[in-house]
PDB file of N, CA and C in Angstrom:
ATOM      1  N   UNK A   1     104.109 102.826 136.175  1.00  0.00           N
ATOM      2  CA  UNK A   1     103.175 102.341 137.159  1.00  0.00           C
ATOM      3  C   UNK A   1     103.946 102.079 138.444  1.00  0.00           C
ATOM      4  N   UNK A   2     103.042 102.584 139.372  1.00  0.00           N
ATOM      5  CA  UNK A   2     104.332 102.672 140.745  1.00  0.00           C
ATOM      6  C   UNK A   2     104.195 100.791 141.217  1.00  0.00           C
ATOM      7  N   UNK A   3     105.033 100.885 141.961  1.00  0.00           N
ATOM      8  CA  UNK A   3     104.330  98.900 142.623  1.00  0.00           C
ATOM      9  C   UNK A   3     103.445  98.898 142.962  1.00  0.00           C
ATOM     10  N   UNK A   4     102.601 100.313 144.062  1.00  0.00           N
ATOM     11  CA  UNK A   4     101.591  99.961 144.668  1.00  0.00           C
ATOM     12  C   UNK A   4     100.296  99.885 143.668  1.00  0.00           C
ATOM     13  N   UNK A   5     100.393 100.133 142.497  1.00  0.00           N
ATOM     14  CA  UNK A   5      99.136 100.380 141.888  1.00  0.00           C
ATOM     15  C   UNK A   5      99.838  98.798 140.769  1.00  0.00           C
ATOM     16  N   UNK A   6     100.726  98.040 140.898  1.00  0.00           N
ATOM     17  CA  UNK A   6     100.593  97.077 140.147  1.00  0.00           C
ATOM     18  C   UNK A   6     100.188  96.028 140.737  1.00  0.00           C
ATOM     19  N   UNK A   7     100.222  96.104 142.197  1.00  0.00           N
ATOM     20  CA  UNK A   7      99.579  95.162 143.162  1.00  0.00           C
ATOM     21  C   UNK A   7      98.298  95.114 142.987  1.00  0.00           C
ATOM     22  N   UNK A   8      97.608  96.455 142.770  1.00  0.00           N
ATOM     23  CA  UNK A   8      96.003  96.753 143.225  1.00  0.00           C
ATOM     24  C   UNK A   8      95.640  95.914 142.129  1.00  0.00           C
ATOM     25  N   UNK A   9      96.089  96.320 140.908  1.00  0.00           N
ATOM     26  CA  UNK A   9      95.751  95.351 139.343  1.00  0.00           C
ATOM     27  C   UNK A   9      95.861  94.487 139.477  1.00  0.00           C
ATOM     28  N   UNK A  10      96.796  93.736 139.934  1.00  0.00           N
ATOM     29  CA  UNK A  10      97.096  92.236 139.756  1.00  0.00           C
ATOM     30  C   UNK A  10      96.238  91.564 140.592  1.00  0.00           C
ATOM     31  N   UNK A  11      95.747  92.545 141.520  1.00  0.00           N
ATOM     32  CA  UNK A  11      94.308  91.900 142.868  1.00  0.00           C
ATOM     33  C   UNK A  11      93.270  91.574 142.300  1.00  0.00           C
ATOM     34  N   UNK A  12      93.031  92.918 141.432  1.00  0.00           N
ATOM     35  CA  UNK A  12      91.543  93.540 141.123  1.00  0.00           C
ATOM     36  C   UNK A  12      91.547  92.016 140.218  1.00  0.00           C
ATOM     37  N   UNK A  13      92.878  92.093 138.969  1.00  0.00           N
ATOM     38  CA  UNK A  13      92.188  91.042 137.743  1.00  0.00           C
ATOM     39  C   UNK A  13      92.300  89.375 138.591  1.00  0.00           C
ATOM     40  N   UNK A  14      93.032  89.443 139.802  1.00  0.00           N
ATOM     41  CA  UNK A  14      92.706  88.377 140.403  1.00  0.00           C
ATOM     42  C   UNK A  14      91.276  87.604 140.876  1.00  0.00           C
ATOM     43  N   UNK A  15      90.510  88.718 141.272  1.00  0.00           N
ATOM     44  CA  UNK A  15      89.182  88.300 141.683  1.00  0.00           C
ATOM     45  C   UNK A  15      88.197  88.668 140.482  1.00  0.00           C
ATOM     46  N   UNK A  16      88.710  89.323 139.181  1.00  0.00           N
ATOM     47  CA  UNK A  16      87.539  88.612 138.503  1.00  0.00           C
ATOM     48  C   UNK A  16      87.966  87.426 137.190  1.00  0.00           C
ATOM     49  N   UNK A  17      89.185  87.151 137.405  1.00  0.00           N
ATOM     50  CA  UNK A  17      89.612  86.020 136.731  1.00  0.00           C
ATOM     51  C   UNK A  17      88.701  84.781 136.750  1.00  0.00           C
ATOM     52  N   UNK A  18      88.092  83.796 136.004  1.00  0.00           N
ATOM     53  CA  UNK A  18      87.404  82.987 136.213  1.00  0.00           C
ATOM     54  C   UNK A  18      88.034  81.812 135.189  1.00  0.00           C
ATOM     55  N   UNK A  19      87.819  80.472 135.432  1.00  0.00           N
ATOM     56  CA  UNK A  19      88.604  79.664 134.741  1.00  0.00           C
ATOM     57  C   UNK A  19      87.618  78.816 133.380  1.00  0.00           C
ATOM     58  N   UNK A  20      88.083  78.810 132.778  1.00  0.00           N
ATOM     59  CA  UNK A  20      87.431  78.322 130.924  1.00  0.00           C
ATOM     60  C   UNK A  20      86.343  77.190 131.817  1.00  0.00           C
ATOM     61  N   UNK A  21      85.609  76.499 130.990  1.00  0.00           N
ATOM     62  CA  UNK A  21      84.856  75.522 131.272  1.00  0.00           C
ATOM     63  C   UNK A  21      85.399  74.412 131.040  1.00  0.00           C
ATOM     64  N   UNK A  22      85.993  74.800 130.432  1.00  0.00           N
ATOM     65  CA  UNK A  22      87.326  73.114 129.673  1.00  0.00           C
ATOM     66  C   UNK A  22      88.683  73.195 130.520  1.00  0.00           C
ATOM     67  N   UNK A  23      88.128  73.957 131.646  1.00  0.00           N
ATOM     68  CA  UNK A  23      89.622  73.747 132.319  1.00  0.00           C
ATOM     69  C   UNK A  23      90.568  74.705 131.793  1.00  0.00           C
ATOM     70  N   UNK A  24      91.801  74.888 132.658  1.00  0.00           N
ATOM     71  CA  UNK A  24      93.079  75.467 132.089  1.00  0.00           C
ATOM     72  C   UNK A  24      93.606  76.807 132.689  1.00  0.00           C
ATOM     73  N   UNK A  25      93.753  77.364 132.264  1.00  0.00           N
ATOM     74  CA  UNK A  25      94.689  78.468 133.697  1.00  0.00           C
ATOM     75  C   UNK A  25      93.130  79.917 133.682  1.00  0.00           C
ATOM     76  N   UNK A  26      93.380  80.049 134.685  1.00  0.00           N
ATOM     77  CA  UNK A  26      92.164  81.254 135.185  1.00  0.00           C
ATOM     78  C   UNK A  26      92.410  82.793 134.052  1.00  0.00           C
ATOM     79  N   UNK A  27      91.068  82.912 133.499  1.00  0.00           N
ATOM     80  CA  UNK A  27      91.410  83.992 132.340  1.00  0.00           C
ATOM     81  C   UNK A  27      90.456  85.284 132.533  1.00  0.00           C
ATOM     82  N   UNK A  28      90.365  86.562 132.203  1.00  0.00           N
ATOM     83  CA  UNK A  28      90.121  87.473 132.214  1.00  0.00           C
ATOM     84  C   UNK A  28      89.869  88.326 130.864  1.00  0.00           C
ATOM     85  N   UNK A  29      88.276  88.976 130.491  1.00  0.00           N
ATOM     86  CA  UNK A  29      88.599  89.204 129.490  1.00  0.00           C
ATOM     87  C   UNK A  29      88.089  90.668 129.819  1.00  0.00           C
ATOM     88  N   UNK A  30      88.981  91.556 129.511  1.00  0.00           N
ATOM     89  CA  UNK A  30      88.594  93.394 129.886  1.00  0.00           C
ATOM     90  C   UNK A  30      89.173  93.811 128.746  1.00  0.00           C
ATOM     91  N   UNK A  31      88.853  94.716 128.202  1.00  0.00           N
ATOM     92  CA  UNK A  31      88.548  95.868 127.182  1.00  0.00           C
ATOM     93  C   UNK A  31      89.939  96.656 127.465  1.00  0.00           C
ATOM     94  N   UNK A  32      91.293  96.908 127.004  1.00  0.00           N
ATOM     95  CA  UNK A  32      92.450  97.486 127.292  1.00  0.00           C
ATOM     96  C   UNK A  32      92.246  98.738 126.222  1.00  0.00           C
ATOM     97  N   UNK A  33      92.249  99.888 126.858  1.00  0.00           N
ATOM     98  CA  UNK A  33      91.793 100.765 125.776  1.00  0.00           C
ATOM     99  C   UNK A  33      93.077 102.102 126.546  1.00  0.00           C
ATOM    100  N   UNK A  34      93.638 102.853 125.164  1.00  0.00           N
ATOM    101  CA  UNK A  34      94.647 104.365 125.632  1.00  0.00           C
ATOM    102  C   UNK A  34      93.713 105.412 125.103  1.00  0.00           C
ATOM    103  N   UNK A  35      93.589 106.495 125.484  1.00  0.00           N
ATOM    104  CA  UNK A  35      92.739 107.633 125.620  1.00  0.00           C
ATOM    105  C   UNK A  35      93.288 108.488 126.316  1.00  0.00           C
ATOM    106  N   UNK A  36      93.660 109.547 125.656  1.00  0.00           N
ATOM    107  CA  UNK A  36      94.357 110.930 126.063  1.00  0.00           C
ATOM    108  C   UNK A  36      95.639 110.501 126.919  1.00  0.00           C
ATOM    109  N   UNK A  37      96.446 109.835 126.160  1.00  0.00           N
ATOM    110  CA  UNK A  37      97.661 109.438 127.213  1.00  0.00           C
ATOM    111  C   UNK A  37      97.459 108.368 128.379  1.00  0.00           C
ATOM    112  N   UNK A  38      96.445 107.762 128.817  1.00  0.00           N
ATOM    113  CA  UNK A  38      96.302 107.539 129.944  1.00  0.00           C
ATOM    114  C   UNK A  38      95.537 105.655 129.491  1.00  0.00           C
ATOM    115  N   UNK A  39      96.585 105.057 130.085  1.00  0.00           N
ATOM    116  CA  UNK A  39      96.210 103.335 129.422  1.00  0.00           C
ATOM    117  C   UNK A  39      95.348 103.232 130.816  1.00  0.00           C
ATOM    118  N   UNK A  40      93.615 101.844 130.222  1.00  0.00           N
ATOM    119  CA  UNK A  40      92.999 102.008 130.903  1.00  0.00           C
ATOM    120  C   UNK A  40      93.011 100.308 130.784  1.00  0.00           C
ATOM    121  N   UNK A  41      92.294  99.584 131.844  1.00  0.00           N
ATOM    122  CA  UNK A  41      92.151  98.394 131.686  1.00  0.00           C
ATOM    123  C   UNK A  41      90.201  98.450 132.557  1.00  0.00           C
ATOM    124  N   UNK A  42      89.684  98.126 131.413  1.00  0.00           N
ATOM    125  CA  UNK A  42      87.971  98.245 131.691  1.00  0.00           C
ATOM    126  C   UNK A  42      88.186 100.311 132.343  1.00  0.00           C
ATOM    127  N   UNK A  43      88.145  99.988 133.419  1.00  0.00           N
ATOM    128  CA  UNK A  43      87.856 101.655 134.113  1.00  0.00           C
ATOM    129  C   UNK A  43      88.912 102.222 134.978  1.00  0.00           C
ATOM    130  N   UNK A  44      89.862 100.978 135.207  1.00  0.00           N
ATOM    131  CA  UNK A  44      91.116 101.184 135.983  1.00  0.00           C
ATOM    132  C   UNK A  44      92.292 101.910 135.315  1.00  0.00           C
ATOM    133  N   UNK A  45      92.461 103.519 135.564  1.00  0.00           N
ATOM    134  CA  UNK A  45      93.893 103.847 134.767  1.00  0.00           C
ATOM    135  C   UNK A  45      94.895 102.848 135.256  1.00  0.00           C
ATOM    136  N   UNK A  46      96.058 102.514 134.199  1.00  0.00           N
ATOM    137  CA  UNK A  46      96.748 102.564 135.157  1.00  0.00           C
ATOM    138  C   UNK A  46      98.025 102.941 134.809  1.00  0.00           C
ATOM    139  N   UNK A  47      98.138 103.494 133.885  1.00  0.00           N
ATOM    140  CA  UNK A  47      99.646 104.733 133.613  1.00  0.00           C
ATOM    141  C   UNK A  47      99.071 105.825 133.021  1.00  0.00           C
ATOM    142  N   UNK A  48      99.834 106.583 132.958  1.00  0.00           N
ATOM    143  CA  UNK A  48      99.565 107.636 132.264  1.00  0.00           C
ATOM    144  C   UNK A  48     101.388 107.491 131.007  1.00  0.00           C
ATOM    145  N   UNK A  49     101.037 108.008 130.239  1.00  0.00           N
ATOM    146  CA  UNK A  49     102.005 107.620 128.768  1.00  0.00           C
ATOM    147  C   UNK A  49     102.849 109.361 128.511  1.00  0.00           C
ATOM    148  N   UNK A  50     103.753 109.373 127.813  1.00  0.00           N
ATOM    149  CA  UNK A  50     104.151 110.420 127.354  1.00  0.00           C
ATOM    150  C   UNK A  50     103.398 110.538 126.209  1.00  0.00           C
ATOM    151  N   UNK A  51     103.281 111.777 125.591  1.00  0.00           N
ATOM    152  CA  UNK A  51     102.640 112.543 124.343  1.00  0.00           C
ATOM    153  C   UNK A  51     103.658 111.874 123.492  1.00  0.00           C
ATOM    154  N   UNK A  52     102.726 111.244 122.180  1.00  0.00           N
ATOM    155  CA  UNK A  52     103.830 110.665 121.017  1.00  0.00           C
ATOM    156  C   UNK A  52     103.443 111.966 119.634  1.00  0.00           C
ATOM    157  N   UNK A  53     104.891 112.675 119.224  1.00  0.00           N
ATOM    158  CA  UNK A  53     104.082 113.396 118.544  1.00  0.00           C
ATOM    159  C   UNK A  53     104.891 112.892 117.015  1.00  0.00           C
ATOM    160  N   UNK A  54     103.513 112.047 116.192  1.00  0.00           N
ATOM    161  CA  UNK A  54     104.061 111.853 114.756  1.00  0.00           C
ATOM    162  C   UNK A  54     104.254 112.750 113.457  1.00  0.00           C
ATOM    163  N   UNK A  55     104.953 112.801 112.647  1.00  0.00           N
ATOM    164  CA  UNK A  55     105.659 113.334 111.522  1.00  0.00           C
ATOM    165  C   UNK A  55     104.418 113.857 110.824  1.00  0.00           C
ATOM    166  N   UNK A  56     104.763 115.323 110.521  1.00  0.00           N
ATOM    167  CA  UNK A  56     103.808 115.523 109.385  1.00  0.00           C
ATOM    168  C   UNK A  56     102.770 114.590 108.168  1.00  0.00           C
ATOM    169  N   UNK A  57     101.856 114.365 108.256  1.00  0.00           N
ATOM    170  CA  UNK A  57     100.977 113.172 107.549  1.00  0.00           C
ATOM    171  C   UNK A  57     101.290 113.560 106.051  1.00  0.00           C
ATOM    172  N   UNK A  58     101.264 114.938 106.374  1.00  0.00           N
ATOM    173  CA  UNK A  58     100.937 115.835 104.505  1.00  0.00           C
ATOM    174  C   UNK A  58     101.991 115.920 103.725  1.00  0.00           C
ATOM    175  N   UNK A  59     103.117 115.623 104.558  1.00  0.00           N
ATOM    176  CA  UNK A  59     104.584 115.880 104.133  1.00  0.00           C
ATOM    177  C   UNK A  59     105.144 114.587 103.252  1.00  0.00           C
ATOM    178  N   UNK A  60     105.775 114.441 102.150  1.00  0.00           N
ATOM    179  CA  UNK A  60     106.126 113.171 101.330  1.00  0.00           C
ATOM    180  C   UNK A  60     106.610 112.823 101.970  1.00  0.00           C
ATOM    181  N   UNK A  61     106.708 111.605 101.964  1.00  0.00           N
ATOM    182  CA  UNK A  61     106.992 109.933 102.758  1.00  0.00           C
ATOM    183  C   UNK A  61     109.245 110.057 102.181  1.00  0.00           C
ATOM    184  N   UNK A  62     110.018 110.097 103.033  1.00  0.00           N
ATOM    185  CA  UNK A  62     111.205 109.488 102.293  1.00  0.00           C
ATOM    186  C   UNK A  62     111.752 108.388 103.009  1.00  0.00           C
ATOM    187  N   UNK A  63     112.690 107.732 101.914  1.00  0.00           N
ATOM    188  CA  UNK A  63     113.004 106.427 102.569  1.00  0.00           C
ATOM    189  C   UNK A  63     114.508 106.429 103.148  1.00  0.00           C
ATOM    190  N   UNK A  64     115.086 105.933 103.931  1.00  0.00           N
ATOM    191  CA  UNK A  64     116.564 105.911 104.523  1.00  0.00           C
ATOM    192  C   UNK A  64     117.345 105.280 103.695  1.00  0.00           C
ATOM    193  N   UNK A  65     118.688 105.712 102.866  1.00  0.00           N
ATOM    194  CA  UNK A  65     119.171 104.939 102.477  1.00  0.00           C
ATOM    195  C   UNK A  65     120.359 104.307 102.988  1.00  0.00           C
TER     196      UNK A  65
END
Protein backbone atom coordinates (compact mmCIF):
# COMPACT_ATOMS: atom_id res chain seq x y z
CA UNK A 1 0.00 0.00 0.00
CA UNK A 2 1.67 3.18 -1.17
CA UNK A 3 1.40 6.15 1.81
CA UNK A 4 -0.85 7.99 -0.27
CA UNK A 5 -3.59 5.44 -0.27
CA UNK A 6 -2.86 4.71 3.60
CA UNK A 7 -3.71 8.25 4.33
CA UNK A 8 -6.98 8.12 2.19
CA UNK A 9 -7.96 4.91 4.61
CA UNK A 10 -7.02 6.17 7.65
CA UNK A 11 -9.37 9.46 6.56
CA UNK A 12 -12.09 7.53 5.05
CA UNK A 13 -12.27 5.07 8.51
CA UNK A 14 -11.77 8.38 10.31
CA UNK A 15 -15.06 9.92 9.39
CA UNK A 16 -17.07 6.96 9.75
CA UNK A 17 -15.64 5.92 13.07
CA UNK A 18 -18.30 6.58 15.68
CA UNK A 19 -17.79 6.13 19.45
CA UNK A 20 -19.65 3.04 21.64
CA UNK A 21 -22.52 4.48 23.71
CA UNK A 22 -20.66 3.51 26.88
CA UNK A 23 -17.95 5.61 25.90
CA UNK A 24 -14.35 4.55 24.96
CA UNK A 25 -12.14 4.98 21.95
CA UNK A 26 -14.02 5.73 18.45
CA UNK A 27 -14.77 2.25 16.59
CA UNK A 28 -15.56 1.15 13.13
CA UNK A 29 -17.18 -1.84 12.05
CA UNK A 30 -16.55 -2.78 8.00
CA UNK A 31 -16.62 -6.11 6.47
CA UNK A 32 -12.55 -6.86 5.60
CA UNK A 33 -12.95 -9.27 2.86
CA UNK A 34 -9.66 -10.78 0.02
CA UNK A 35 -11.08 -11.66 -3.38
CA UNK A 36 -8.97 -12.42 -6.32
CA UNK A 37 -5.78 -11.15 -4.68
CA UNK A 38 -7.00 -7.85 -3.95
CA UNK A 39 -7.75 -7.02 0.14
CA UNK A 40 -10.89 -4.92 0.38
CA UNK A 41 -12.11 -2.97 3.39
CA UNK A 42 -16.23 -2.55 2.80
CA UNK A 43 -15.54 -1.32 -1.14
CA UNK A 44 -12.15 0.31 -0.68
CA UNK A 45 -9.22 -1.92 -2.33
CA UNK A 46 -6.55 -1.40 -0.74
CA UNK A 47 -3.61 -3.79 -1.81
CA UNK A 48 -3.47 -5.98 -4.15
CA UNK A 49 -1.56 -9.49 -2.67
CA UNK A 50 0.74 -11.89 -4.51
CA UNK A 51 -0.86 -15.28 -5.87
CA UNK A 52 -0.41 -17.93 -2.92
CA UNK A 53 -0.12 -21.15 -4.70
CA UNK A 54 -0.88 -24.24 -2.14
CA UNK A 55 0.45 -27.91 -2.29
CA UNK A 56 -1.35 -30.45 -4.03
CA UNK A 57 -4.71 -31.20 -1.78
CA UNK A 58 -4.79 -34.91 -3.39
CA UNK A 59 -1.26 -35.60 -2.68
CA UNK A 60 -0.51 -37.53 0.97
CA UNK A 61 0.08 -35.24 3.74
CA UNK A 62 4.08 -35.91 5.03
CA UNK A 63 5.46 -34.84 8.14
CA UNK A 64 9.15 -33.14 8.67
CA UNK A 65 11.29 -35.00 10.64
Amino acid sequence: MTPQAARAAAAVLGLLAGVPEGGGAPAVDLPVTLERRTLRIGSIPLAKLPELVWPNAAAPATLAK
